[in-house]
Protein backbone atom coordinates (compact mmCIF):
# COMPACT_ATOMS: atom_id res chain seq x y z
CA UNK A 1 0.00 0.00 0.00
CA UNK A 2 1.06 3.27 -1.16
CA UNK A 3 1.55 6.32 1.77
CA UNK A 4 -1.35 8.27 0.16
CA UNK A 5 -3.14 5.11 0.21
CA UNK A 6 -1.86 4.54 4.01
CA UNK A 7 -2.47 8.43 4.89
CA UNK A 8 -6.64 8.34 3.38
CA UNK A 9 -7.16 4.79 5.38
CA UNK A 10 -5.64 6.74 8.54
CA UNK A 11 -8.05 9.85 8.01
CA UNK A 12 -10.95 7.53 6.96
CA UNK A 13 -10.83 5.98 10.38
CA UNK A 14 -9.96 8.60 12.47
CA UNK A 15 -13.49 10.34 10.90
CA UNK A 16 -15.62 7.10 11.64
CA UNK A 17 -13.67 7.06 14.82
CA UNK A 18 -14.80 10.69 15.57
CA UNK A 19 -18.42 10.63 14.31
CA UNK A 20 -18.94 7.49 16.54
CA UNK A 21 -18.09 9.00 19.62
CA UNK A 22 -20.37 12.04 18.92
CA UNK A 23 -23.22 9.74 18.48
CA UNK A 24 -22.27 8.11 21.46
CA UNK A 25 -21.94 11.20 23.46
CA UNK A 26 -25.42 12.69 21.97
CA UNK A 27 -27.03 8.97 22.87
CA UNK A 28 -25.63 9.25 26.09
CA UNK A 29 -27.36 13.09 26.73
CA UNK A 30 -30.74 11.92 25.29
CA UNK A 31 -31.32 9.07 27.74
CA UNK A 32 -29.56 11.32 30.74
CA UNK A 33 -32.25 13.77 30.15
CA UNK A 34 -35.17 11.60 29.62
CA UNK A 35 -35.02 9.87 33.08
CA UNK A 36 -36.61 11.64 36.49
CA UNK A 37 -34.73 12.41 40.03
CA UNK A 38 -37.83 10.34 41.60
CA UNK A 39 -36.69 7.42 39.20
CA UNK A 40 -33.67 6.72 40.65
CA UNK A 41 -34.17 7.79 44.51
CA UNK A 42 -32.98 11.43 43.89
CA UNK A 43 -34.70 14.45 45.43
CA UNK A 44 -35.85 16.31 42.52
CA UNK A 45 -34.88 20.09 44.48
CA UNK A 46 -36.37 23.49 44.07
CA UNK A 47 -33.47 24.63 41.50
CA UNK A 48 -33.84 22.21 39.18
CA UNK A 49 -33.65 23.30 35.37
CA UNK A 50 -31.74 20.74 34.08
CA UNK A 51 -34.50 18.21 31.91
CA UNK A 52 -33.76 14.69 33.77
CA UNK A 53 -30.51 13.84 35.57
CA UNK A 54 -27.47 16.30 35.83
CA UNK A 55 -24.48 14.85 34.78
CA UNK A 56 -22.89 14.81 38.11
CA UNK A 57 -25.87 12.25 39.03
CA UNK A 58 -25.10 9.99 36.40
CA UNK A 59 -21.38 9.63 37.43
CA UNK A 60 -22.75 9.03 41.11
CA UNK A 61 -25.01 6.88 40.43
CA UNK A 62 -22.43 4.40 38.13
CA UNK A 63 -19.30 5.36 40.46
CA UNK A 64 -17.54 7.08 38.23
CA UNK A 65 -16.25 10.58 38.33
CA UNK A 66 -17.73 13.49 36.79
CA UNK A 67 -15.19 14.98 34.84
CA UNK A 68 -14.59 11.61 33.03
CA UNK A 69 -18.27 11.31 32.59
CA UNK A 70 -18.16 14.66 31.34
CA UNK A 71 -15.76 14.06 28.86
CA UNK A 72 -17.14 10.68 27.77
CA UNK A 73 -20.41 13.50 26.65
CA UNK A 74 -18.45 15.87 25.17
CA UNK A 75 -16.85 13.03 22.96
CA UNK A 76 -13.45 13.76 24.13
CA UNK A 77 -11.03 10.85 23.06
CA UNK A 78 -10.88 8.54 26.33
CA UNK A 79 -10.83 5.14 26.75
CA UNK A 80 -14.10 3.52 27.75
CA UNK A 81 -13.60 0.03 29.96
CA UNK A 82 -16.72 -2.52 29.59
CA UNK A 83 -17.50 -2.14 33.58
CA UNK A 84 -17.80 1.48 33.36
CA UNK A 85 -19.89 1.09 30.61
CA UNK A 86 -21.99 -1.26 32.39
CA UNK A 87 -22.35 1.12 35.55
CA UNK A 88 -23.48 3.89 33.38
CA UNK A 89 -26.31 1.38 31.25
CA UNK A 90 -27.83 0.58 34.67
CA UNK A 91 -27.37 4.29 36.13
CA UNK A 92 -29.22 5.38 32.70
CA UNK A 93 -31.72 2.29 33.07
CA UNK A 94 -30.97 1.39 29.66
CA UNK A 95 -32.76 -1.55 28.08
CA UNK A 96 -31.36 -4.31 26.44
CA UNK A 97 -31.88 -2.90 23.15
CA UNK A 98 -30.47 0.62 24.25
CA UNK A 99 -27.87 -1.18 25.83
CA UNK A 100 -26.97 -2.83 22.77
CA UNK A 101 -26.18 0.51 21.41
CA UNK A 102 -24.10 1.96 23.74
CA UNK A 103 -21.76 -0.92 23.69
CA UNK A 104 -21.82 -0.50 20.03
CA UNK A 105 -20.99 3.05 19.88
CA UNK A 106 -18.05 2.25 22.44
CA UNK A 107 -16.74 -0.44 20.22
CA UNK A 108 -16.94 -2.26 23.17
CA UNK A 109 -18.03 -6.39 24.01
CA UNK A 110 -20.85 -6.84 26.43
CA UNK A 111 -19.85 -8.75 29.36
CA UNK A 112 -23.72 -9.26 30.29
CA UNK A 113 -25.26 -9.90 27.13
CA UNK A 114 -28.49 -11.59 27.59
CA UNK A 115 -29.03 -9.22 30.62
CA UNK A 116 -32.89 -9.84 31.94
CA UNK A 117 -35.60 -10.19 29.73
CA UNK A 118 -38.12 -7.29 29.30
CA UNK A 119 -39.97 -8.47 26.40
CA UNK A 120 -42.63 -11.14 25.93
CA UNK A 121 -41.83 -12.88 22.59
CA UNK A 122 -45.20 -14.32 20.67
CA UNK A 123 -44.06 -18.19 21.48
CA UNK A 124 -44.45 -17.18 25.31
CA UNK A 125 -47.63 -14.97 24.79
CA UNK A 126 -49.20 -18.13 23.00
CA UNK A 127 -47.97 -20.26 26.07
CA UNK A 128 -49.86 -17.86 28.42
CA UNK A 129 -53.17 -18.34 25.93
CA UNK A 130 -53.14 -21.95 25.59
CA UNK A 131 -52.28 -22.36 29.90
CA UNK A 132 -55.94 -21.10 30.43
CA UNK A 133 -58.27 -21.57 32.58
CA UNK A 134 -55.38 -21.57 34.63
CA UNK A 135 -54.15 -18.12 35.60
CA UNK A 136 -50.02 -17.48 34.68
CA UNK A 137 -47.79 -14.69 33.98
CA UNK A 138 -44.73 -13.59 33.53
CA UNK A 139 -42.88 -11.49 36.05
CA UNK A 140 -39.19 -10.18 36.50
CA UNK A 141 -37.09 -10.45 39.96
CA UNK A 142 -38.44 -7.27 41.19
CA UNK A 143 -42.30 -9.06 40.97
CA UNK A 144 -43.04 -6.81 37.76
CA UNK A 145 -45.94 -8.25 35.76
CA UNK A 146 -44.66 -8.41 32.68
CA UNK A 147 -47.52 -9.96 30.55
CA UNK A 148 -50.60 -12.20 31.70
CA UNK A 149 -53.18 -14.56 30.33
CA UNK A 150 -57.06 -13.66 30.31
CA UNK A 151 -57.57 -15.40 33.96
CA UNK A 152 -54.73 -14.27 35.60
CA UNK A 153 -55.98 -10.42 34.69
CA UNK A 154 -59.27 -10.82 36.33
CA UNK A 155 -57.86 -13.06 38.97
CA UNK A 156 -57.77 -10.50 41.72
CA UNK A 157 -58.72 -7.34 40.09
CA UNK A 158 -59.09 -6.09 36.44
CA UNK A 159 -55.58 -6.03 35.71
CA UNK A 160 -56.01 -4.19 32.31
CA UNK A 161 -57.40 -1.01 33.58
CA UNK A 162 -54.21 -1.27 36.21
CA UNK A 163 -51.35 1.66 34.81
CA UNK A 164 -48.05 -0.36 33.40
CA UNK A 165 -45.99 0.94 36.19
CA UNK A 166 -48.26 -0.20 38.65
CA UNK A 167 -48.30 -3.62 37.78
CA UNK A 168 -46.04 -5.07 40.42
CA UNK A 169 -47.15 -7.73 42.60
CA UNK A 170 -46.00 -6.57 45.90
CA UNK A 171 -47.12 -2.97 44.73
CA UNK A 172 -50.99 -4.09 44.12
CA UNK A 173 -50.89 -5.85 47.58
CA UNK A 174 -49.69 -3.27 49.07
CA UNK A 175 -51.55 -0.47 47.57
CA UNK A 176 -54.96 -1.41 45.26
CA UNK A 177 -57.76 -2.29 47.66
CA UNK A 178 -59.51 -4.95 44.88
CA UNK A 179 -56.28 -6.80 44.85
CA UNK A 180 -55.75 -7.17 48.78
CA UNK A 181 -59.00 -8.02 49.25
CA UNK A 182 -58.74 -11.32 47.01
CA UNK A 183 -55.77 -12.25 49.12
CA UNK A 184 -56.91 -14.60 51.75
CA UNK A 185 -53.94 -13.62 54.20
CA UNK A 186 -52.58 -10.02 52.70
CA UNK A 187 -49.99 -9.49 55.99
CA UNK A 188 -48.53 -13.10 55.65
CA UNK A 189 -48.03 -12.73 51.59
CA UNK A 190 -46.59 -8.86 52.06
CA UNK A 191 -44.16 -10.82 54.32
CA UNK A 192 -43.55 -12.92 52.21
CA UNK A 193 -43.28 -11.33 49.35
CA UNK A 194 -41.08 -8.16 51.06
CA UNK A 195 -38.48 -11.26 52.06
CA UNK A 196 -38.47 -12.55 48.80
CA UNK A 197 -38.03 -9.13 47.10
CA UNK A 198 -34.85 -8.54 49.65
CA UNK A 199 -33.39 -11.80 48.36
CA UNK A 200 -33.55 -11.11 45.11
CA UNK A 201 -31.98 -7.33 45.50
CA UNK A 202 -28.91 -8.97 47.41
CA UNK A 203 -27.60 -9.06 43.58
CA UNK A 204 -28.59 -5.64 42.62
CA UNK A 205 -28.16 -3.72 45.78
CA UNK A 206 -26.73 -0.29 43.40
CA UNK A 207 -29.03 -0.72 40.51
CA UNK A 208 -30.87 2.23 40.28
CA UNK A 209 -34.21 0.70 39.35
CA UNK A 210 -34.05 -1.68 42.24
CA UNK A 211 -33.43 1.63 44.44
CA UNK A 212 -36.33 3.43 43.18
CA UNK A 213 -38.74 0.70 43.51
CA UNK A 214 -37.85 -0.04 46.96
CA UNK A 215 -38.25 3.52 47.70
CA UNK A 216 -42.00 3.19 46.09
CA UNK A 217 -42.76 0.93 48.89
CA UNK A 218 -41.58 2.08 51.72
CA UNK A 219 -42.60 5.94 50.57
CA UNK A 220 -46.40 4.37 50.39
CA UNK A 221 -46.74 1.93 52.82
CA UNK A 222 -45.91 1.83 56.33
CA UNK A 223 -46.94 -1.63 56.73
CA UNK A 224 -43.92 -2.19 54.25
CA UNK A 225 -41.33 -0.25 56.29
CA UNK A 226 -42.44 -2.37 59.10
CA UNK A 227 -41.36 -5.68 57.46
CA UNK A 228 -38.27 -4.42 55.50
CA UNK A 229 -36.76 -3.51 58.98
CA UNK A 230 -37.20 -7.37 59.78
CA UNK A 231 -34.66 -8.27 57.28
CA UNK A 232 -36.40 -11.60 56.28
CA UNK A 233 -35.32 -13.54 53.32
CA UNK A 234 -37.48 -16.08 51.32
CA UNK A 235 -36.37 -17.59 48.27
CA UNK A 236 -39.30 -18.80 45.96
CA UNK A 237 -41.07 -21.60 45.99
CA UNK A 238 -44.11 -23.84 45.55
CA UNK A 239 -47.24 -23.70 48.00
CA UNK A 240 -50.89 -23.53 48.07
CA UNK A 241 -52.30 -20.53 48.02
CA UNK A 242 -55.97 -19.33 48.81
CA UNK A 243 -57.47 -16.31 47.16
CA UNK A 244 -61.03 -14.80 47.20
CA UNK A 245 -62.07 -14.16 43.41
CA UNK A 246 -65.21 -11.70 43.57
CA UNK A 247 -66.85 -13.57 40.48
CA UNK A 248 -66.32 -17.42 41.12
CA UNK A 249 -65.76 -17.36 45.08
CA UNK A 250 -62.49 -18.79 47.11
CA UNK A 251 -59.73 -20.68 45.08
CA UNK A 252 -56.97 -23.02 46.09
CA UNK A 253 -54.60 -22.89 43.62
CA UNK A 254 -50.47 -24.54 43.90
CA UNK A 255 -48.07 -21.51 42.77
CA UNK A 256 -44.92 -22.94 40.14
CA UNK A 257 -42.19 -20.90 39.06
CA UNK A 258 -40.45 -21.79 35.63
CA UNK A 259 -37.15 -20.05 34.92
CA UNK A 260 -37.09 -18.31 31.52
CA UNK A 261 -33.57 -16.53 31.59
CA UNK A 262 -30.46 -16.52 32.86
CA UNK A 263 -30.32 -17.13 36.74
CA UNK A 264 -33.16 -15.82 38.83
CA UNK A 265 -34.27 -13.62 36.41
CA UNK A 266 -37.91 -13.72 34.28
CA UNK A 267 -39.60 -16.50 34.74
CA UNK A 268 -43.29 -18.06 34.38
CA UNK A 269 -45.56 -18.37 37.18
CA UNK A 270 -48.42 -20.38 36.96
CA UNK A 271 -51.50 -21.04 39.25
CA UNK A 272 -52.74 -24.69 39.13
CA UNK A 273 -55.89 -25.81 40.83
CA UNK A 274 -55.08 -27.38 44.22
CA UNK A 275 -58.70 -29.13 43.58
CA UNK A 276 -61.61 -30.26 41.86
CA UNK A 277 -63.67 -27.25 42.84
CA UNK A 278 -61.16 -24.79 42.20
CA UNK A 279 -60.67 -26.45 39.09
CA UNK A 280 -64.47 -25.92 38.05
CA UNK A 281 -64.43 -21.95 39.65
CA UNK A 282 -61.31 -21.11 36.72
CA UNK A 283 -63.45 -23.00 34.20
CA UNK A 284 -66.33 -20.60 35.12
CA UNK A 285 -63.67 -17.61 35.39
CA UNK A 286 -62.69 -17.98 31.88
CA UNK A 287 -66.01 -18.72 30.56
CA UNK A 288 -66.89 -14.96 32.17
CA UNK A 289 -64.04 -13.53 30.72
CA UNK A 290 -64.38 -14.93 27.18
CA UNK A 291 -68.21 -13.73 27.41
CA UNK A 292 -66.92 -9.89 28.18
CA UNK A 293 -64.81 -10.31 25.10
């Protein structure tokens, strides 16, 4: 290869070079500025004019300092290691996809690559369908409801008129009076299900999201503080549990978990009837909810 030829390679890649870390520093802005104080357990302040998180939060909340964050958005040359860059995904509460992209713009190999699953592929959503009458879901570590079949969403309440944000587990039991009431013994499952939620965090004690959500609870709910200061830990498990559907009367159902992802992560839960009169009350469920359809 000729030096001219060397000399255009040279400036060819130092411009892809450059334009990729300008994307990545203008990716990096737009999800900084998109995400709330109250997301990630900040005080939001009276000063406040900065849209979303200041820059010196980010670098806080990934452990990093804020000059080098600062430079990393101003697109300053600097070398970017693949923890960092997994500090500042979970600081920005990137999802998978967005976290894709940073790594990506870095140039960089994702040490957590299947990360936890926040999406509900068709093959699953047709499990879900063809599991009915009995009631099953899909929920993350944290006890979000991430997607439900037809009895599980009137199994305590009308789960489709319940926000997306709110659909937590502990969160309904804790705070939507239709819900509770359907729970034969509400005190012994928010113990239960506090205990279990504080096993799970042991592995994400600095995640922002975690922090936040735990923060949700214990801002609403007394009752919650109360058990979090118990420091109880339940990992999950199979047991019969008894609920109070308004439509079909009291249920007996066994609770199984299968794992869908890596570790403790997503996974199904399913409600099977515990007996033959439960088993006749979902039967009736779903015929009521196929007749409202």
């Amino acid at each position: 290869m000729t030096t001219m030829a060397q000399e255009t390679v040279a400036v060819a890649t130092a411009t892809a070079t450059d334009v990729r870390r300008g994307e990545l520093a203008a990716f990096l802005r737009s999800r900084r500025e998109r995400i709330t104080p109250e997301q990630v357990g900040l005080e939001r302040g009276r000063r406040r004019r900065t849209p979303g998180l200041r820059r010196e939060e980010v670098a806080q909340l990934a452990a990093v300092g804020v000059t080098w964050y600062t430079w990393l958005e101003q697109a300053r040359d600097i070398h970017v290691s693949t923890q960092v860059l997994d500090s500042i995904a979970r600081a920005l509460l990137l999802d998978r996809s967005e976290r894709e992209h940073l790594f990506a713009l870095s140039g960089a190999v994702d040490p957590s690559p299947g990360g936890e699953c926040t999406a509900v592929t068709p093959a699953l959503g047709l499990m879900l369908e063809q599991l009915e009458p009995f009631p099953a879901c899909v929920q993350n570590a944290r006890l979000d409801i991430l997607a439900y079949n037809r009895t599980y969403g009137r199994l305590l309440c009308d789960l489709d008129a319940v926000p997306l944000e709110d659909r937590n587990c502990l969160w309904l039991t804790l705070t939507h009076g239709e819900w509770r009431a359907g729970m034969a013994d509400p005190d012994e499952t928010i113990r239960a299900m506090a205990a279990k939620f504080r096993a799970s965090m042991a592995e994400h004690l600095a995640e922002p999201p975690w922090k936040a959500l735990l923060k949700r609870f214990q801002d609403a709910s007394p009752e919650f503080r109360e058990v979090w200061a118990r420091h109880e830990v339940l990992r999950p498990g199979d047991r019969v549990k008894v609920f109070r559907q308004a439509q079909v009367g009291t249920l007996r159902v066994t609770g199984t978990n299968l794992w869908i992802g890596p570790g403790t992560g997503p996974k199904l839960h399913v409600y099977t009837p515990a007996d033959d009169e439960t088993r006749e009350r979902l039967e009736r469920l779903q015929a009521l909810v196929l007749a409202e359809a």
